[in-house]
Each structure stands twice: as structure tokens, then as C-alpha cells.
C-alpha atoms as a PDB file:
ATOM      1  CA  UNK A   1     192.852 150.655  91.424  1.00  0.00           C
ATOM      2  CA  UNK A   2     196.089 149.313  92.691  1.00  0.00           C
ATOM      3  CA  UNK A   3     197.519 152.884  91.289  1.00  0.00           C
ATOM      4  CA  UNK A   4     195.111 155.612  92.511  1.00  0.00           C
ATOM      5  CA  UNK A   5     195.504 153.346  96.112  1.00  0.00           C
ATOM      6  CA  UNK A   6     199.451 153.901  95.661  1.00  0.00           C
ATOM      7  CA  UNK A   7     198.662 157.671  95.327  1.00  0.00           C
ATOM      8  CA  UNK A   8     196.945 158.210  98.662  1.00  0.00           C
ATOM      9  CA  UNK A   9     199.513 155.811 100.162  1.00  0.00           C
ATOM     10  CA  UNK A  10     202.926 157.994  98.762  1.00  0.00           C
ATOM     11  CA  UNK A  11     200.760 161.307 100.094  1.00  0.00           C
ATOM     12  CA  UNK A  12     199.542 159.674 103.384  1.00  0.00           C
ATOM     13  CA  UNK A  13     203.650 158.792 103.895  1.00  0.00           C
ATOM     14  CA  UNK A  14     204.553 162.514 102.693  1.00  0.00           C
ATOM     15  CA  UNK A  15     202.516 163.745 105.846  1.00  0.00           C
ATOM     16  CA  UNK A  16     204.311 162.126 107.996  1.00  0.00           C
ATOM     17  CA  UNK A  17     207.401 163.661 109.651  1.00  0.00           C
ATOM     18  CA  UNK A  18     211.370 162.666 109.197  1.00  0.00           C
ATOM     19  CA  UNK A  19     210.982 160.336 112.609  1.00  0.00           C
ATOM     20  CA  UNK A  20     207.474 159.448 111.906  1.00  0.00           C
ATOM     21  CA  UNK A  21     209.248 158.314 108.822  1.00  0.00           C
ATOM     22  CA  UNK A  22     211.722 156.747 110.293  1.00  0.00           C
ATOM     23  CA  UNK A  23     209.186 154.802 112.614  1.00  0.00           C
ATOM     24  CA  UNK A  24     207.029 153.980 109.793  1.00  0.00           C
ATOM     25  CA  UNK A  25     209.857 151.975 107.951  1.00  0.00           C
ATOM     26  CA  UNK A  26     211.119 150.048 111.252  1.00  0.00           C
ATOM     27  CA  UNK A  27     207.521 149.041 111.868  1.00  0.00           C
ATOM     28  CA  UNK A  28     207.110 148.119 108.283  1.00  0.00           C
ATOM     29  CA  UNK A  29     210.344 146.410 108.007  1.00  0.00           C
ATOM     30  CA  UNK A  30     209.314 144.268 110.888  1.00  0.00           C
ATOM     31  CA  UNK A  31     205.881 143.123 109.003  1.00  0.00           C
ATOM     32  CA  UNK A  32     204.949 139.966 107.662  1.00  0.00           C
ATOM     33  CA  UNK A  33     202.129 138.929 105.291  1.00  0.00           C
ATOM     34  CA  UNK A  34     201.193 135.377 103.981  1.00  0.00           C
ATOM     35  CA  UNK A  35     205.179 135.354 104.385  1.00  0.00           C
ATOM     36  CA  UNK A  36     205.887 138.322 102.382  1.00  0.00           C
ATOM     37  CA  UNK A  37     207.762 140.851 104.200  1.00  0.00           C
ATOM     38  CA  UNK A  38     210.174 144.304 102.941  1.00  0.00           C
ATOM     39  CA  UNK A  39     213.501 143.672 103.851  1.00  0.00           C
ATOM     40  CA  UNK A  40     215.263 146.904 106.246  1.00  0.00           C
ATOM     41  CA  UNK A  41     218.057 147.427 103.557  1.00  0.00           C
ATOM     42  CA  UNK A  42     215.158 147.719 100.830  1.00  0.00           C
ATOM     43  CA  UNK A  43     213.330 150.254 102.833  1.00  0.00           C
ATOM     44  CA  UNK A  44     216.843 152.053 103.700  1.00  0.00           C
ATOM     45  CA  UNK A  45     217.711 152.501 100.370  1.00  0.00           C
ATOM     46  CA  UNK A  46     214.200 153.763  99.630  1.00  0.00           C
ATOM     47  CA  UNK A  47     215.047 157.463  98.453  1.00  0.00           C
ATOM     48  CA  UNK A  48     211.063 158.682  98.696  1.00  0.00           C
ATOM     49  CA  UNK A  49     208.097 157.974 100.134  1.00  0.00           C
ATOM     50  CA  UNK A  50     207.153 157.017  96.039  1.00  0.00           C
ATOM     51  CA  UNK A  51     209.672 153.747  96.163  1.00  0.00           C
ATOM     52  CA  UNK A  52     208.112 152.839  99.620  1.00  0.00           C
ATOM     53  CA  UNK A  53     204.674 152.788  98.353  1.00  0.00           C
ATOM     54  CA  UNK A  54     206.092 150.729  95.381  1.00  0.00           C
ATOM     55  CA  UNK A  55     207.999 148.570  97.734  1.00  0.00           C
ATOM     56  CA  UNK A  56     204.496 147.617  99.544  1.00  0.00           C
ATOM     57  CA  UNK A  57     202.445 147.190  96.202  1.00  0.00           C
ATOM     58  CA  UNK A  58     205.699 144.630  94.922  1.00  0.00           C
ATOM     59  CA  UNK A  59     205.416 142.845  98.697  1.00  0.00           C
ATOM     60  CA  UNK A  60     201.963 143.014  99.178  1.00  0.00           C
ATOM     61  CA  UNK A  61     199.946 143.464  96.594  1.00  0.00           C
ATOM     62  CA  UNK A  62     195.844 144.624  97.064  1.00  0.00           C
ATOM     63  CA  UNK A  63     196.983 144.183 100.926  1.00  0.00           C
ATOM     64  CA  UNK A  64     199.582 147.369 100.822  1.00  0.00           C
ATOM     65  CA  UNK A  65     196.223 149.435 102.284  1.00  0.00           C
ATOM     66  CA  UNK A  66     195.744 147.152 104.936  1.00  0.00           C
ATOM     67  CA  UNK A  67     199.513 146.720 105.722  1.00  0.00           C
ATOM     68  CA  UNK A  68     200.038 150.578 105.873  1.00  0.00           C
ATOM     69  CA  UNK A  69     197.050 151.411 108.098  1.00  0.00           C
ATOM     70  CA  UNK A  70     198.154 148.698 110.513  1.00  0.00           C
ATOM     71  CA  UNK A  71     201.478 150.226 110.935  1.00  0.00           C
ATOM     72  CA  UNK A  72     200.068 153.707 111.291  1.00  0.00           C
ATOM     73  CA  UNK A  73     198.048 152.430 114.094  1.00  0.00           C
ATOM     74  CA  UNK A  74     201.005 150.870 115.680  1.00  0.00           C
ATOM     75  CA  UNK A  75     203.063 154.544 115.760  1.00  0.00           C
ATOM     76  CA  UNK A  76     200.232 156.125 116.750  1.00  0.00           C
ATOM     77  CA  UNK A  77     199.345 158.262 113.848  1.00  0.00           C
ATOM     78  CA  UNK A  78     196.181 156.973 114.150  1.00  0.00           C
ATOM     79  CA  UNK A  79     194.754 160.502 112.105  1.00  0.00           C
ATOM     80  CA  UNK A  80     196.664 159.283 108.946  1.00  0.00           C
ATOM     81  CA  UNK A  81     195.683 155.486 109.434  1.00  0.00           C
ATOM     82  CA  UNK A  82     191.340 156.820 109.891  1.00  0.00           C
ATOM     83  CA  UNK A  83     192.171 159.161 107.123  1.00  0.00           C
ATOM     84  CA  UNK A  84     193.455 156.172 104.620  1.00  0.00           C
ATOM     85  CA  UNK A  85     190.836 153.961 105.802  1.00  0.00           C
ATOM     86  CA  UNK A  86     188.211 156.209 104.529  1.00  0.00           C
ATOM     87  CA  UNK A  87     189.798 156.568 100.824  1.00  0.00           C
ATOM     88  CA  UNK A  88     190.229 153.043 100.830  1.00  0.00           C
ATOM     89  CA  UNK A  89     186.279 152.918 101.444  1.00  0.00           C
ATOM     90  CA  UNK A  90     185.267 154.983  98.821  1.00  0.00           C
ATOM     91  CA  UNK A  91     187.823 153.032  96.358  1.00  0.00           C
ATOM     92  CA  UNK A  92     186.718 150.408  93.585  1.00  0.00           C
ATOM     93  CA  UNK A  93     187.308 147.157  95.050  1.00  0.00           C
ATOM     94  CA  UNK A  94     190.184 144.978  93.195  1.00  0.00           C
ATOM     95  CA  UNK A  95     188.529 142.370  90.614  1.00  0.00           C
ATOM     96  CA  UNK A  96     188.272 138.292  92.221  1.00  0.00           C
ATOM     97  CA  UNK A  97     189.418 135.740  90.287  1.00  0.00           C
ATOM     98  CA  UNK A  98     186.935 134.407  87.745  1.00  0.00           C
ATOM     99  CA  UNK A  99     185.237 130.830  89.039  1.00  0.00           C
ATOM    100  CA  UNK A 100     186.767 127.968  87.339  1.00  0.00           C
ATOM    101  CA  UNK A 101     185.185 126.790  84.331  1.00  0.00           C
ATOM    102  CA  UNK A 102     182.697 123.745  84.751  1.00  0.00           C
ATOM    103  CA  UNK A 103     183.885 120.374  84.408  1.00  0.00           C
ATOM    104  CA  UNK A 104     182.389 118.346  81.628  1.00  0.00           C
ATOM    105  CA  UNK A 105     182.638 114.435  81.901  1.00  0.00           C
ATOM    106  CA  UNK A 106     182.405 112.297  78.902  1.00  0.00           C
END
């Protein structure tokens, strides 16, 4: 899942323009997570929008959907951010931990 959701991420971020772009990574690089956050030099040196969407799968995991939508809210591109949350509704959700096994007391 985490793959096909990394697809429609990279071509969500290739629709958006150079300063939309631009705007995306400030916003991003300003974003923090259960304490995870992309540092601005990581998403500077980002050459394509297919190491950002890697940078946001290594930061925050089955949350990088989530994560981008917010920030496409918050630069108003809210087209892209209703257009990602309806692929991420149609997409498998990502497997739960299995319960622990039961305890057995001798």
C-alpha cells in the first residue's frame, strides 16, 4: 500500500507549480508528527517531487497521506488535497499490529 500511496503522492506534488512547490516544502518543513518532522535542508536538497514523497514515507510512515493533505489545505490547493483524499479512500488500509499472544500462567 505504502507504495501505490507514494505514487499518487509524487503525481499529486508534480501538479503543483514551481511556487506551489516551493510553498509545499516550507509548510512541510515546518510539520511535526508524534515528533517526527523533515528537516528544510532535507527537503532543499530534494531534487524531485519522487525524493519528497520518499522523504514523507521515511518521516512519517502510513501518516505521509494525512501529512500531505494537511499541508495542501494550508496553501490553499485545496483541489489537490480533496483529490488525494479520495484515492486515499478507495486505498487498502495498512495492516494493525497482530494482538499479543495470550498469557498462560503455570
Amino acid at each position: 500500500m505504502e507504495n501505490i500511496l507514494q505514487s499518487h503522492i509524487q503525481r499529486t506534488l508534480d501538479k503543483l507549480d514551481s511556487n506551489g512547490l516551493k510553498r509545499f516544502k516550507d509548510e512541510l518543513g515546518k510539520t511535526k508528527i508524534d515528533e517526527q518532522q523533515i528537516s528544510t535542508g532535507k527537503l532543499q536538497d530534494a531534487g524531485n517531487n519522487a525524493e519528497v514523497a520518499s522523504l514523507l514515507f521515511s518521516h512519517f510512515h502510513n501518516r505521509a497521506g494525512e501529512v500531505v493533505i494537511s499541508v495542501l489545505k494550508t496553501i490553499n490547493k485545496t483541489d489537490l488535497a480533496t483529490e488525494l483524499e479520495g484515492i486515499c479512500r478507495t486505498l487498502p488500509k495498512p495492516p494493525t499490529s497482530p494482538p499479543p499472544p495470550d498469557c498462560v500462567i503455570i
